[in-house]
Protein backbone atom coordinates (compact mmCIF):
# COMPACT_ATOMS: atom_id res chain seq x y z
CA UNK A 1 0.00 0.00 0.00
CA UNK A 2 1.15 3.36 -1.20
CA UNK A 3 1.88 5.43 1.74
CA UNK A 4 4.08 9.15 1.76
CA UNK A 5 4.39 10.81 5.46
CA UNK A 6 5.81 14.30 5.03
CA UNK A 7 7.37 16.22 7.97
CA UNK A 8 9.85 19.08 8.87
CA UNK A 9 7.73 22.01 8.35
CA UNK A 10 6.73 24.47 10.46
CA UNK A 11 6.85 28.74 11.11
CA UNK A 12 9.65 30.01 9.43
CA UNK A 13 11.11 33.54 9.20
CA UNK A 14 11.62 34.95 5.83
CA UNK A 15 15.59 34.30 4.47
CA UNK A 16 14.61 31.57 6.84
CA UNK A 17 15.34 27.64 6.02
CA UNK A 18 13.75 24.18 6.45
CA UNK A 19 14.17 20.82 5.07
CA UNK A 20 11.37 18.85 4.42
CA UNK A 21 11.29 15.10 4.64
CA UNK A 22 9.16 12.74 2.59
CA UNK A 23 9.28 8.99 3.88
CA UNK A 24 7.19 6.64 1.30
CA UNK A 25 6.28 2.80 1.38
CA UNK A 26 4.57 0.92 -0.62
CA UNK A 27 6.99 1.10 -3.21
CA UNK A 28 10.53 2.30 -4.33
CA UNK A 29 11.40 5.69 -4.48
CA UNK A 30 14.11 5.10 -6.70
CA UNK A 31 12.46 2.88 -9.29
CA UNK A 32 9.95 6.36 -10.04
CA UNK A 33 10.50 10.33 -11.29
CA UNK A 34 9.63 12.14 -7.78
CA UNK A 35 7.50 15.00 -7.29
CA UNK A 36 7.27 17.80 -4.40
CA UNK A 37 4.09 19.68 -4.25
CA UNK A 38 2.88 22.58 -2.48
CA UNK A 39 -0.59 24.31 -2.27
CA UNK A 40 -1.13 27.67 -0.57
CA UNK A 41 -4.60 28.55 0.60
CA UNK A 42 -7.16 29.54 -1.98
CA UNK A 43 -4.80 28.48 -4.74
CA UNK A 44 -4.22 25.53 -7.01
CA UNK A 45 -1.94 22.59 -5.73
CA UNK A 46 1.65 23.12 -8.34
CA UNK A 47 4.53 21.26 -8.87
CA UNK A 48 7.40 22.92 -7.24
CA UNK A 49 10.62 20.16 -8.20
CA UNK A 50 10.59 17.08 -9.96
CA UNK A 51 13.61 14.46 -9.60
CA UNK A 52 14.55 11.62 -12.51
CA UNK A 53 14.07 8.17 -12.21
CA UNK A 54 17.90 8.15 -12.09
CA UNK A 55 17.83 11.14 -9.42
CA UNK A 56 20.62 12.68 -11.99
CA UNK A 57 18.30 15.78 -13.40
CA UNK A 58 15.73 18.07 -10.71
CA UNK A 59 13.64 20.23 -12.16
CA UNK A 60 12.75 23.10 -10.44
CA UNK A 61 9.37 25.86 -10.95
CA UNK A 62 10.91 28.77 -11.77
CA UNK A 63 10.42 30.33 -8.25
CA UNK A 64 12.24 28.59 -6.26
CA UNK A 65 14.92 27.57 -8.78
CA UNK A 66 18.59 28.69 -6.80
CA UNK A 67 16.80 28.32 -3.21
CA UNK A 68 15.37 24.78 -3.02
CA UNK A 69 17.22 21.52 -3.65
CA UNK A 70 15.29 18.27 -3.57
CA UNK A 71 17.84 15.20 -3.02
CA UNK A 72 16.77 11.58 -2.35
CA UNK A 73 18.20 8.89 0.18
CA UNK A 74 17.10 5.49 -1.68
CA UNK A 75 18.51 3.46 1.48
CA UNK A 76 15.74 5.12 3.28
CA UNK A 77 13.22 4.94 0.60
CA UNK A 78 13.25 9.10 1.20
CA UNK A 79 13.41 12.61 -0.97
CA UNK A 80 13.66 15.82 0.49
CA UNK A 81 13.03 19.39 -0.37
CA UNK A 82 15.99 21.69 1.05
CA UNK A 83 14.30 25.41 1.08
CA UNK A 84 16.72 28.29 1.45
CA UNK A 85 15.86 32.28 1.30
CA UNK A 86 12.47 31.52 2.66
CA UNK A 87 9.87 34.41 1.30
CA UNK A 88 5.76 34.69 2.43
CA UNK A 89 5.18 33.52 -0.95
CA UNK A 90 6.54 29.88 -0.33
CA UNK A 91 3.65 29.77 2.43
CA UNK A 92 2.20 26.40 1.88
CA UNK A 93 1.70 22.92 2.61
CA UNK A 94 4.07 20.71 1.24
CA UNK A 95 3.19 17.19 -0.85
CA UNK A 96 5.36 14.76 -2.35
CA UNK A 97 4.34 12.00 -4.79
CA UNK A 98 5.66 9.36 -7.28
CA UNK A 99 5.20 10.13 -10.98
CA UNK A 100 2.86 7.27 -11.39
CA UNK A 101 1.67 6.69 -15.02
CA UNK A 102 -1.34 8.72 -16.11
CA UNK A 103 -4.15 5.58 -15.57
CA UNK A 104 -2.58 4.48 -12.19
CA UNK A 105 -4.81 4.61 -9.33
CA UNK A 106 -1.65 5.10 -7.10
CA UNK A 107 -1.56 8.60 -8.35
CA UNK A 108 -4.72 9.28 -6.01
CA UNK A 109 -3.29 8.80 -3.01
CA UNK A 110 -1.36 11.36 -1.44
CA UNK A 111 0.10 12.55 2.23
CA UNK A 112 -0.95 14.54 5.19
CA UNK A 113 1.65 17.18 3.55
CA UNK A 114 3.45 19.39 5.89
CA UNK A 115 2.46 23.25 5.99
CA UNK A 116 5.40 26.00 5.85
CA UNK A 117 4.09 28.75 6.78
CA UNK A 118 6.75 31.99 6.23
CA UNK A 119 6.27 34.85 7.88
CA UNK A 120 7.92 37.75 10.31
């Protein structure tokens, strides 16, 4: 069973950091593309990094590109999301999920998330 449990966020300054965990099960983080998610209040949820099967190539959304990393652990069966420079505008909660093929079920299921909220 396809499981994610996200942690490691919390208030934040801004020029603050945090690094956010993503533990899955169910499956291999390494055998799947990753994704990080976030959705701030009112808004739609949007991909903010996506990491290669290989975990050679993350791409980032352009605003956070040069302030968050996203690295994975496969001995752990764990990605993470390093944030740096926090700003209000990264105010969200935080998702991670396998790139599962378009007609996969799996892609339903998704985390608690972990909120990052960013303020002074």
């Amino acid at each position: 069973q396809v499981q994610y449990v996200e942690s490691g966020g919390g208030m934040v300054q801004p020029g603050g950091s945090l690094r956010l965990s993503c533990s899955a099960s169910g499956f291999t983080v390494s055998n799947y593309a990753m994704t990080w998610y976030r959705q701030a209040p009112g808004q739609e949820r949007e991909i903010v990094a996506v990491m290669s099967r290989a975990g050679d190539n993350v791409v980032y959304h352009a605003a956070v590109k040069g302030r968050f990393i996203m690295s994975r652990d496969s001995a752990i069966n764990t990605v993470y999301l390093q944030m740096n420079n926090l700003t209000p505008e990264d105010t969200a909660r935080y998702y991670c999920q396998a790139a599962w093929p378009t007609s996969d079920i799996r892609g339903h299921i998704w985390g608690q998330g972990t909120q990052v909220p960013v303020s002074s």
